[in-house]
N, C-alpha and C. Protein backbone atom coordinates (compact mmCIF):
# COMPACT_ATOMS: atom_id res chain seq x y z
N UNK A 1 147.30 62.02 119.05
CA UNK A 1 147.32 60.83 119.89
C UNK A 1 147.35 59.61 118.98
N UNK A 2 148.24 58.85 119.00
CA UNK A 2 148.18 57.30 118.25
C UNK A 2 147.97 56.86 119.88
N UNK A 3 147.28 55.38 118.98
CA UNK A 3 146.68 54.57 120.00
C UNK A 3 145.57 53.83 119.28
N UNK A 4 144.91 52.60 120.10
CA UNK A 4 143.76 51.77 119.14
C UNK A 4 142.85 52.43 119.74
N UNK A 5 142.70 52.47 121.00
CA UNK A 5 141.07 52.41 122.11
C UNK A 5 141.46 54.00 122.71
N UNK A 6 140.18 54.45 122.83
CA UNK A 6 140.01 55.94 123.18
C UNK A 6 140.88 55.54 124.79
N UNK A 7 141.79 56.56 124.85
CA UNK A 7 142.52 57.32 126.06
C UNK A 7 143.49 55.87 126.14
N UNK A 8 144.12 55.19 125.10
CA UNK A 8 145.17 54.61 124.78
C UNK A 8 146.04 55.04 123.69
N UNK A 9 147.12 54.98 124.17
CA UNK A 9 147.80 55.60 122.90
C UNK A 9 149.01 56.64 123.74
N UNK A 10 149.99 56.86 122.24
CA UNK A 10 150.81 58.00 122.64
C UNK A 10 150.96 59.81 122.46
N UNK A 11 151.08 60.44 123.49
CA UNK A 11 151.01 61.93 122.64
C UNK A 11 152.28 62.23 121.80
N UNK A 12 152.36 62.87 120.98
CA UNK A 12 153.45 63.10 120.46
C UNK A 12 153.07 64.39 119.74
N UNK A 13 154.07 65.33 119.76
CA UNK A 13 154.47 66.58 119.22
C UNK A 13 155.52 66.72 118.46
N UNK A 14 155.13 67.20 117.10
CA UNK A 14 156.11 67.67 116.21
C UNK A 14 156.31 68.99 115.81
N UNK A 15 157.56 69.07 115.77
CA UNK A 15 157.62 70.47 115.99
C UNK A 15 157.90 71.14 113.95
N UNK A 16 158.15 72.29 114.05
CA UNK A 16 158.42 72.68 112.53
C UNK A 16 159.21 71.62 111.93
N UNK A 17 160.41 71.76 112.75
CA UNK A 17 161.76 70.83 111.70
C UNK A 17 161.51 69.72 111.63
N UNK A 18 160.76 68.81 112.00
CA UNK A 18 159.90 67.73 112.14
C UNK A 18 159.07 67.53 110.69
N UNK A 19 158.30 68.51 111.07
CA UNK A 19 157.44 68.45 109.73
C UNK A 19 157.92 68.86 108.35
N UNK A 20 158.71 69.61 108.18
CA UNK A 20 159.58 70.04 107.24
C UNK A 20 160.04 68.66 106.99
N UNK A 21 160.72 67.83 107.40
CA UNK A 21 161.26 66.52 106.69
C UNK A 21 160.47 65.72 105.56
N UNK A 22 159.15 65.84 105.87
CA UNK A 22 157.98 65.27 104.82
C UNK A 22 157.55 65.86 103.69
N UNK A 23 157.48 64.76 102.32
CA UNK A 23 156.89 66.01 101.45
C UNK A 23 155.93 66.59 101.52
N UNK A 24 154.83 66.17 102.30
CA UNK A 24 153.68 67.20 102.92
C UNK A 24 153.47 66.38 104.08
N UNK A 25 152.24 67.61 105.00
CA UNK A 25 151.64 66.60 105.88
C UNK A 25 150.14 67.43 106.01
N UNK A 26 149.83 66.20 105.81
CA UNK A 26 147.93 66.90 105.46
C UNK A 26 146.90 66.98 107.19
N UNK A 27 146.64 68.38 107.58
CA UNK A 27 145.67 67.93 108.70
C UNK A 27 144.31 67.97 108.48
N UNK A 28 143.48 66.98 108.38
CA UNK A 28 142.13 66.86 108.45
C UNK A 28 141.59 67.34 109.44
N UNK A 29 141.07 68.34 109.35
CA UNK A 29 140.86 68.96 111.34
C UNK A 29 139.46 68.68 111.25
N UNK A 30 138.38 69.03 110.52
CA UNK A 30 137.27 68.43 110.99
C UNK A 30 136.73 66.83 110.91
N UNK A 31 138.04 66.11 109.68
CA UNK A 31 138.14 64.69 110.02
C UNK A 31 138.51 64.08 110.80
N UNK A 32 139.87 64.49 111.58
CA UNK A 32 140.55 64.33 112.72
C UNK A 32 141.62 62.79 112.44
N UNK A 33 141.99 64.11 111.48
CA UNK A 33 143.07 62.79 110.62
C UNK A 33 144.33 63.80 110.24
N UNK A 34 145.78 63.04 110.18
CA UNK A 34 146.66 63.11 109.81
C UNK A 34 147.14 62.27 108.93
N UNK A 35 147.99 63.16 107.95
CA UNK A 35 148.52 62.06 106.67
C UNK A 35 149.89 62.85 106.41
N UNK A 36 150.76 61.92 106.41
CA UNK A 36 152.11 62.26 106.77
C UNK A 36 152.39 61.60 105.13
N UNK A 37 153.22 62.69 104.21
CA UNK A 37 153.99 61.78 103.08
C UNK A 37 155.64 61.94 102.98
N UNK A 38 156.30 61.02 102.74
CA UNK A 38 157.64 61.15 103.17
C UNK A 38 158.41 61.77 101.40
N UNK A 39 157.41 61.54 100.34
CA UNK A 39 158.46 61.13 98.64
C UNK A 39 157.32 61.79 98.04
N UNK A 40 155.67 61.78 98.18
CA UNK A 40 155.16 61.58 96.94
C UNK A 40 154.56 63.57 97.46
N UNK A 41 154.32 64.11 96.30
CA UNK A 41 153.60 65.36 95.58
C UNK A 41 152.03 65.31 96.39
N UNK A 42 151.78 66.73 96.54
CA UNK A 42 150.40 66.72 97.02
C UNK A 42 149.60 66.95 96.03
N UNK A 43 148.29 66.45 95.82
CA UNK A 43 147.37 66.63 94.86
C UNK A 43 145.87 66.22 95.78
N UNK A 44 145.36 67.39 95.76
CA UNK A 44 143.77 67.56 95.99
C UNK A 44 142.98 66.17 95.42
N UNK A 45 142.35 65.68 96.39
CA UNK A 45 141.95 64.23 95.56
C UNK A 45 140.11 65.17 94.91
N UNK A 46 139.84 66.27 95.65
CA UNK A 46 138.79 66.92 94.95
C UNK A 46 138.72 68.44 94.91
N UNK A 47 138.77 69.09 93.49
CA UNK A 47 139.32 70.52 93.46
C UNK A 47 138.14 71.20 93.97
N UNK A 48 137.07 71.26 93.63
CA UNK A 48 136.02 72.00 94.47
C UNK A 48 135.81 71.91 95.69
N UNK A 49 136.88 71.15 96.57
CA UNK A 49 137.01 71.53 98.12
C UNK A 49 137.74 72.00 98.08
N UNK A 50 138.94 72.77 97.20
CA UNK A 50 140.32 73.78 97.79
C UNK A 50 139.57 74.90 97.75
N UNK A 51 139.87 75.70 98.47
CA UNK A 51 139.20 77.06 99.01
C UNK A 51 140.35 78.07 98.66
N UNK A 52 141.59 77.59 98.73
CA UNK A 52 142.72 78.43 98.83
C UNK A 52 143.92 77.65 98.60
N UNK A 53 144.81 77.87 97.90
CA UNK A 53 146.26 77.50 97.62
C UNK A 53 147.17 78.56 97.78
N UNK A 54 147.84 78.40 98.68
CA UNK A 54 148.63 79.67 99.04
C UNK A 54 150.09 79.45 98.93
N UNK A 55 151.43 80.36 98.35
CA UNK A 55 152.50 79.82 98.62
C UNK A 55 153.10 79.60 100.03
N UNK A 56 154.07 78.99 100.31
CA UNK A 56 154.72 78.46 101.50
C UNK A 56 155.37 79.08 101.87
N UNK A 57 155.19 80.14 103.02
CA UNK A 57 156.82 81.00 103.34
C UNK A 57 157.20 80.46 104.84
N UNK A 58 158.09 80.87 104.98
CA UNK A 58 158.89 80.31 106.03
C UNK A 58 159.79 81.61 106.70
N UNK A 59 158.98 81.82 108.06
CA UNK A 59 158.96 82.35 109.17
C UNK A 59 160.11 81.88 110.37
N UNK A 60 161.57 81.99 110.03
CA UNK A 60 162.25 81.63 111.28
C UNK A 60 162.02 79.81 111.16
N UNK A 61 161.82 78.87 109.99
CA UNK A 61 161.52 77.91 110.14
C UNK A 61 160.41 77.33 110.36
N UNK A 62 159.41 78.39 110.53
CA UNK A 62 157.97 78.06 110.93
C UNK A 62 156.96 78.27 109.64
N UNK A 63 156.20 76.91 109.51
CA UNK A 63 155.16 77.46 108.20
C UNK A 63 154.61 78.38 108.09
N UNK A 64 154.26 79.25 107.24
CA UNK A 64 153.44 81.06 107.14
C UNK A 64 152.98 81.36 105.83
N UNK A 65 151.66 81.71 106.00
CA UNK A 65 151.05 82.40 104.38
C UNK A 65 151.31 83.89 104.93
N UNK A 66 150.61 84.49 103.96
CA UNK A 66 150.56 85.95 103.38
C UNK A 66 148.81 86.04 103.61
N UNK A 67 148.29 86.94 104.40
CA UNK A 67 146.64 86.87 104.28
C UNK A 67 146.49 88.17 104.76
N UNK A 68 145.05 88.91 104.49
CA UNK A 68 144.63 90.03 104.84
C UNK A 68 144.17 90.43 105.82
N UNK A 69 143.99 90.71 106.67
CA UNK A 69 143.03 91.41 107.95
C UNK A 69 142.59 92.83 107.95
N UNK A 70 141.58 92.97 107.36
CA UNK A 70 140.81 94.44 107.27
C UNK A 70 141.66 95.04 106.22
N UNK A 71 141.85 94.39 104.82
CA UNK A 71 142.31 94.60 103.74
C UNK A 71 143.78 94.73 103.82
N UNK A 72 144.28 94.65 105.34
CA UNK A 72 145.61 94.92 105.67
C UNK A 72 146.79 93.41 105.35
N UNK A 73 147.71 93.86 104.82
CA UNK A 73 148.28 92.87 104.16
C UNK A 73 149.09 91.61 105.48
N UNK A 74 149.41 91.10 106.09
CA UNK A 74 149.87 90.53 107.05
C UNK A 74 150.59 89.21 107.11
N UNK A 75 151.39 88.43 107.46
CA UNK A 75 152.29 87.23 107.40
C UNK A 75 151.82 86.25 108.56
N UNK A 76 151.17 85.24 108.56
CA UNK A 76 150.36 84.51 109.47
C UNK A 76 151.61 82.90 109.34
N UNK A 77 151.55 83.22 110.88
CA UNK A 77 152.14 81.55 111.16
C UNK A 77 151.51 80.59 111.67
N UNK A 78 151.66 79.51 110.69
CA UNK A 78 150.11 78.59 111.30
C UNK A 78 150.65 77.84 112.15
N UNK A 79 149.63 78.05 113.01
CA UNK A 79 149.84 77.51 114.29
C UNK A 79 148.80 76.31 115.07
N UNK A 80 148.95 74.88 114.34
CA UNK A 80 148.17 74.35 114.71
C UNK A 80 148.15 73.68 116.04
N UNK A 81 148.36 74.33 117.29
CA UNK A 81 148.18 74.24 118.15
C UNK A 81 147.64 75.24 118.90
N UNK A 82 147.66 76.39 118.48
CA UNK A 82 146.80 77.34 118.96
C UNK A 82 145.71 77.23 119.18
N UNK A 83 144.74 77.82 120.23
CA UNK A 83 143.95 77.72 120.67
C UNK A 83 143.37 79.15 120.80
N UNK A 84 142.98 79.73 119.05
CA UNK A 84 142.47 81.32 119.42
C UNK A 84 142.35 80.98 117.66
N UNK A 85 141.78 82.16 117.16
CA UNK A 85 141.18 82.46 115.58
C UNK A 85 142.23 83.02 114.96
N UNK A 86 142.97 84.01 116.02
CA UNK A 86 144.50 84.90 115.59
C UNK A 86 144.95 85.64 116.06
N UNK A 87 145.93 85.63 116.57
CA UNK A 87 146.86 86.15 117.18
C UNK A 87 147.60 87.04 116.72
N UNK A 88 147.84 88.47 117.24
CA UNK A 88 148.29 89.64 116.82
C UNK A 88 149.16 89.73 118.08
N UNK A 89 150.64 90.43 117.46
CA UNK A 89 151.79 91.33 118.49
C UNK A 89 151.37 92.51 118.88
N UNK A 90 151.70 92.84 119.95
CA UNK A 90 151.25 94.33 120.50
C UNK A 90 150.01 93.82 121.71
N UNK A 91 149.56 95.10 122.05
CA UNK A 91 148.49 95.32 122.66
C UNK A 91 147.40 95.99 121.82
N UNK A 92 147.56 96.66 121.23
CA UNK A 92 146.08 97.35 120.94
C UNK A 92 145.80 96.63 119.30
N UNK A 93 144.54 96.23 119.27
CA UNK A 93 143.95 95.90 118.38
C UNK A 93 142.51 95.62 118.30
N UNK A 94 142.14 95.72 117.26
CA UNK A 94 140.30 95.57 117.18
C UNK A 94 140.32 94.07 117.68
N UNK A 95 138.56 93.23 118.41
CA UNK A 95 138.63 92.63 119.02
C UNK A 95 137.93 91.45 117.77
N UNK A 96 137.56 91.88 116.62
CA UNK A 96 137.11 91.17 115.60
C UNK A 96 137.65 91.71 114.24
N UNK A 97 137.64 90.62 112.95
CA UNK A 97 138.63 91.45 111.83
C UNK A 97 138.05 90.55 110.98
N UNK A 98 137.87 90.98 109.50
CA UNK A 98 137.88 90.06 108.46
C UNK A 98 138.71 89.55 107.79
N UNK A 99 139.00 88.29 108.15
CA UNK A 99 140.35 87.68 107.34
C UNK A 99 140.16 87.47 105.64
N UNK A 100 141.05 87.54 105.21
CA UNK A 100 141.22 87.18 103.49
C UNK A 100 142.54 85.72 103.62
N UNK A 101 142.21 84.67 102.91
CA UNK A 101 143.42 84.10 102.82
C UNK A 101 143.17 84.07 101.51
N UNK A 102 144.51 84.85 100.64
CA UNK A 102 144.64 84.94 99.08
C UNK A 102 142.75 85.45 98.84
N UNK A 103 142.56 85.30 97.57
CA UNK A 103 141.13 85.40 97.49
C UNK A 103 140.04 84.79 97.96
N UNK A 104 140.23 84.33 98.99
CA UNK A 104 139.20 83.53 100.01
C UNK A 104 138.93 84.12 101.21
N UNK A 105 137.63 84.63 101.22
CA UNK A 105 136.98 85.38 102.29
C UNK A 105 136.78 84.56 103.37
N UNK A 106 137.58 84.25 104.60
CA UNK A 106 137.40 83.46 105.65
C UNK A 106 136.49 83.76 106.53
N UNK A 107 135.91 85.15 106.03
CA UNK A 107 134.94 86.12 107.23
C UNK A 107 135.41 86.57 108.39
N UNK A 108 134.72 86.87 109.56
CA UNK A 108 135.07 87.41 110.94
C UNK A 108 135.70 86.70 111.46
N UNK A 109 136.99 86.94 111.95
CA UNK A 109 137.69 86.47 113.22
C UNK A 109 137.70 87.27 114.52
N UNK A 110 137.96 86.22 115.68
CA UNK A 110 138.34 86.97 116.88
C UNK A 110 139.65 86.68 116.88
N UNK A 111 140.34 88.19 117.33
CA UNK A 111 141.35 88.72 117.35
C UNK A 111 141.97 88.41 118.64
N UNK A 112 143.04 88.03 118.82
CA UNK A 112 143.55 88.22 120.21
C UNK A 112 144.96 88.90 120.18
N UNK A 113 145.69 89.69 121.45
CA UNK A 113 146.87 89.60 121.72
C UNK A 113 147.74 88.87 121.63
N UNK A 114 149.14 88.66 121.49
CA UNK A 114 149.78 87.41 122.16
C UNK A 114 150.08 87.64 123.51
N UNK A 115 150.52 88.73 124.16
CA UNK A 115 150.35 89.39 125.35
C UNK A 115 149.49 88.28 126.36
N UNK A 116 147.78 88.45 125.66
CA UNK A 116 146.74 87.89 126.81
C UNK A 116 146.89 86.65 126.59
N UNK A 117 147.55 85.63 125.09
CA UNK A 117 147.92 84.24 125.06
C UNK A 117 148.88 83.83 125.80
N UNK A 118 150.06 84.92 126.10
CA UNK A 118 150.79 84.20 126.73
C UNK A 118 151.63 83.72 125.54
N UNK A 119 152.18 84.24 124.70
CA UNK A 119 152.73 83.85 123.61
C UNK A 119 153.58 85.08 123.31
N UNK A 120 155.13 84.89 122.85
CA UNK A 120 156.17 85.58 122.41
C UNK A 120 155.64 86.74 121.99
N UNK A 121 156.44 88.29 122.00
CA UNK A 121 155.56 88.96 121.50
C UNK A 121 156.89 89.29 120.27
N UNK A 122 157.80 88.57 120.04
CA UNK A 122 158.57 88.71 118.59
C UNK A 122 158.02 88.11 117.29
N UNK A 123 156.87 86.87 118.15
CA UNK A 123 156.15 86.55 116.38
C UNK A 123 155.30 87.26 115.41
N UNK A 124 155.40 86.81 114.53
CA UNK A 124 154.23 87.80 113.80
C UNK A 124 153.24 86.78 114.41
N UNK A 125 152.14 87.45 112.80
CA UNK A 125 150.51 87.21 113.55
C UNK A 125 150.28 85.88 113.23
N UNK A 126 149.62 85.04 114.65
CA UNK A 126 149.08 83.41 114.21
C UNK A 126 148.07 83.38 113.92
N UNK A 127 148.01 82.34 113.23
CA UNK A 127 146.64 81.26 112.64
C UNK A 127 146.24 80.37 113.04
N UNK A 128 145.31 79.91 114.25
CA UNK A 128 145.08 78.84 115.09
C UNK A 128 144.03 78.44 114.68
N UNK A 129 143.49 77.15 115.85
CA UNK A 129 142.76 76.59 115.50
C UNK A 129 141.53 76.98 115.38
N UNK A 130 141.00 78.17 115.80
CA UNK A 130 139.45 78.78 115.50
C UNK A 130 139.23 78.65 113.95
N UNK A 131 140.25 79.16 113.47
CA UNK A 131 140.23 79.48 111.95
C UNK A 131 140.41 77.82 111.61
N UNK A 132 141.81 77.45 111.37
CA UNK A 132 142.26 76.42 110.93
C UNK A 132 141.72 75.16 110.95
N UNK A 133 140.48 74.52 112.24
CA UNK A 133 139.85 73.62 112.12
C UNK A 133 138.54 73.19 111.71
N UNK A 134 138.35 74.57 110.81
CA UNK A 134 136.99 74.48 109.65
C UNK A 134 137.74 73.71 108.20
N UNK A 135 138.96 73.35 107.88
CA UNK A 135 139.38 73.05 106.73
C UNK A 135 140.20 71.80 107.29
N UNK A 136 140.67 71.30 105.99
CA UNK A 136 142.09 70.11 105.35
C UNK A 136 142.99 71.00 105.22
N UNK A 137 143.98 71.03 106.14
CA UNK A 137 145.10 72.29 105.92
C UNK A 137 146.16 71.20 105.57
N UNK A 138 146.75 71.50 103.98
CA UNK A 138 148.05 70.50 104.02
C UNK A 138 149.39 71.41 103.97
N UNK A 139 150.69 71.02 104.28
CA UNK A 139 151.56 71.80 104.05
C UNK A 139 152.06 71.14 103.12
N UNK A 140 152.35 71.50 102.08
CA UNK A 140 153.04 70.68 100.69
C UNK A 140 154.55 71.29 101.04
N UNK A 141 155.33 70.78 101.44
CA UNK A 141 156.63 71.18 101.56
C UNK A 141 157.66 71.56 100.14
N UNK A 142 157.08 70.16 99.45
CA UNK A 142 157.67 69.63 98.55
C UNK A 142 157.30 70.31 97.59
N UNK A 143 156.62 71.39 97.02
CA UNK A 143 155.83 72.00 96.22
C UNK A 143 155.78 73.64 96.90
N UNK A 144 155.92 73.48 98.12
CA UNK A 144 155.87 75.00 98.96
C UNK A 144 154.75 75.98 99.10
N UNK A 145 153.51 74.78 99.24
CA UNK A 145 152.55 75.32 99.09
C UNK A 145 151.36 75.14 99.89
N UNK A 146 150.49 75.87 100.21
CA UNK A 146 149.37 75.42 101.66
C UNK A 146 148.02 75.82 101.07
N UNK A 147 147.63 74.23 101.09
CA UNK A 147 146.13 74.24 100.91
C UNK A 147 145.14 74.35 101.72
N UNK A 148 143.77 74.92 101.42
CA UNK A 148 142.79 75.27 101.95
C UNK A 148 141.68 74.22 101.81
N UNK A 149 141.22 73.13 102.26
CA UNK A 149 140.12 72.75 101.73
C UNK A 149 138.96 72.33 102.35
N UNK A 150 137.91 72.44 101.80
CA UNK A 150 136.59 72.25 102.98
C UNK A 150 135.61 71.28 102.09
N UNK A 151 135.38 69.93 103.15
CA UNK A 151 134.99 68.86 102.49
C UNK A 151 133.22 69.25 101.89
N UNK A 152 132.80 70.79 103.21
CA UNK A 152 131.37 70.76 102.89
C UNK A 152 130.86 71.81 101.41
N UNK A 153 132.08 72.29 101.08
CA UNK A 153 131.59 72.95 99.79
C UNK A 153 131.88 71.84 98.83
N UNK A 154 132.74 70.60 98.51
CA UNK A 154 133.12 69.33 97.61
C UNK A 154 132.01 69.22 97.63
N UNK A 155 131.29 68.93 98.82
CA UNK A 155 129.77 67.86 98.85
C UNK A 155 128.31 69.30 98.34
N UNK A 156 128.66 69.80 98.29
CA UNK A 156 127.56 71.16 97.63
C UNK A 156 127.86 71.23 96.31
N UNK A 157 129.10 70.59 95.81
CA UNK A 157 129.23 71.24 93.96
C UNK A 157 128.84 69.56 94.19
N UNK A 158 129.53 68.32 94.64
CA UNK A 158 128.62 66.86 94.00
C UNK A 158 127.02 67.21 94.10
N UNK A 159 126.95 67.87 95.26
CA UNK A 159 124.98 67.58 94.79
C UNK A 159 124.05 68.59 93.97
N UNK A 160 124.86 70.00 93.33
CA UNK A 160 124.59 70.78 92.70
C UNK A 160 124.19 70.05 91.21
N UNK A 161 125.29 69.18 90.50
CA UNK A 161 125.32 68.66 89.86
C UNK A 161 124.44 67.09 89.82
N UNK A 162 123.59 66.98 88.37
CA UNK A 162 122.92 65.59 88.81
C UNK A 162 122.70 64.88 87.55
N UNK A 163 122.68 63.47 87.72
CA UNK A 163 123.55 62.79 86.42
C UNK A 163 122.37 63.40 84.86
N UNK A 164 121.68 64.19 84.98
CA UNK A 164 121.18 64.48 83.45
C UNK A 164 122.21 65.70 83.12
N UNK A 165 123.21 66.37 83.93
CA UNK A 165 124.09 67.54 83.63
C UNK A 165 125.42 66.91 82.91
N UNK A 166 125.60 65.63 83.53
CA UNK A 166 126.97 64.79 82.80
C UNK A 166 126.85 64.40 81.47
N UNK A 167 127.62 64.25 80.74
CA UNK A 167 127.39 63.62 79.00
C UNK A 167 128.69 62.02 79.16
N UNK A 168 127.93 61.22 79.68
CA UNK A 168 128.72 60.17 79.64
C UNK A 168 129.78 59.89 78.32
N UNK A 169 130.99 60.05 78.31
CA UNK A 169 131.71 59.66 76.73
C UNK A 169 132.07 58.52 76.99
N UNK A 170 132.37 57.32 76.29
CA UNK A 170 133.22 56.17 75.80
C UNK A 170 134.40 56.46 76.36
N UNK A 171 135.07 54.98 76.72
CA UNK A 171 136.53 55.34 77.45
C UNK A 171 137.64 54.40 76.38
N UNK A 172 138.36 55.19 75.81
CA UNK A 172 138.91 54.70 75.03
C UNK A 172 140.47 53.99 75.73
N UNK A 173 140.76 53.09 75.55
CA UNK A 173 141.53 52.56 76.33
C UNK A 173 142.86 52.12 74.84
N UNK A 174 144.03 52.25 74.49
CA UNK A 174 145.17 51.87 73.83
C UNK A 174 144.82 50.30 73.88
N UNK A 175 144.83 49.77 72.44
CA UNK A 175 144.54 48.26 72.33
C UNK A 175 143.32 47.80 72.46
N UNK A 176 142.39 48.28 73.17
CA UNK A 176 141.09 47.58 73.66
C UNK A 176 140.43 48.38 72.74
N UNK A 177 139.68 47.27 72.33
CA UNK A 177 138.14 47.65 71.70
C UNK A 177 137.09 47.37 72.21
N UNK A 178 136.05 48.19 72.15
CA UNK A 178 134.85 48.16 72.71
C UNK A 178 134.26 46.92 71.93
């Protein structure tokens, strides 16, 4: 929703080919922010919140990692409009699963059909928002790559650390003298 004042504003939906035009587009889901870049490279403004860097595959045009479910290897299309933890084709499946994205233990998910979503049953398996709005999910287009990041482990390594662990050095600057 853009807009200034709550329940002003416009909805707008973008679809894959949409977002594909940008060199990334970053969703803040528990910030509840979007950051759209049209030229510039994605870079983590703090590495101890990436949880996961995954490469970029592309599903029929649709963004998709590579992640595990019960050690089982699987192709997930993120689906940030979904409204479920993950979405599996078919009918029969366990009703909870442990996800892996790359080496990042996401823990238990609930599992759903696409059947009971109401969703195509030619896609592979989605990644919605159960999962997806615990992190900063960016799609780096431009780089082909999808980050994982969670602002509350950044803020657990800043307060782990406390200024008698730092060794302040001199900043040497070209031309300038101290």
């Amino acid at each position: 929703r853009f807009g200034h004042a709550a329940g002003d504003g416009l909805l707008v939906v973008l679809g894959a080919a949409a977002l594909r035009a940008f060199a990334y587009v970053r969703f803040d889901f528990p910030g509840r922010a979007v950051r759209f870049s049209s030229s510039r490279a994605y870079a983590p403004a703090n590495a101890a919140a990436v949880v996961a860097n995954l490469p970029l595959l592309d599903w029929r045009g649709r963004p998709a990692v590579q992640a595990t479910l019960d050690g089982q290897a699987l192709v997930l299309v993120i689906d940030t409009a979904g409204d479920f933890d993950l979405s599996l084709p078919g009918e029969s499946h366990a009703e909870t699963g442990e996800l892996a994205l790359g080496a990042f233990d996401v823990g238990e998910v609930d599992v759903a059909s696409h059947a009971s979503l109401s969703l195509p049953e030619k896609f592979p398996a989605r990644l919605g928002l159960g999962v997806l709005a615990r992190f900063a999910v960016t799609l780096d287009f431009k780089n082909r790559r999808v980050w994982f990041e969670d602002k509350a482990l950044s803020r657990a390594e800043k307060s782990a650390t406390t200024t008698e662990d730092e060794t302040p050095a001199p900043v040497q600057y070209r031309g300038i003298k101290p």
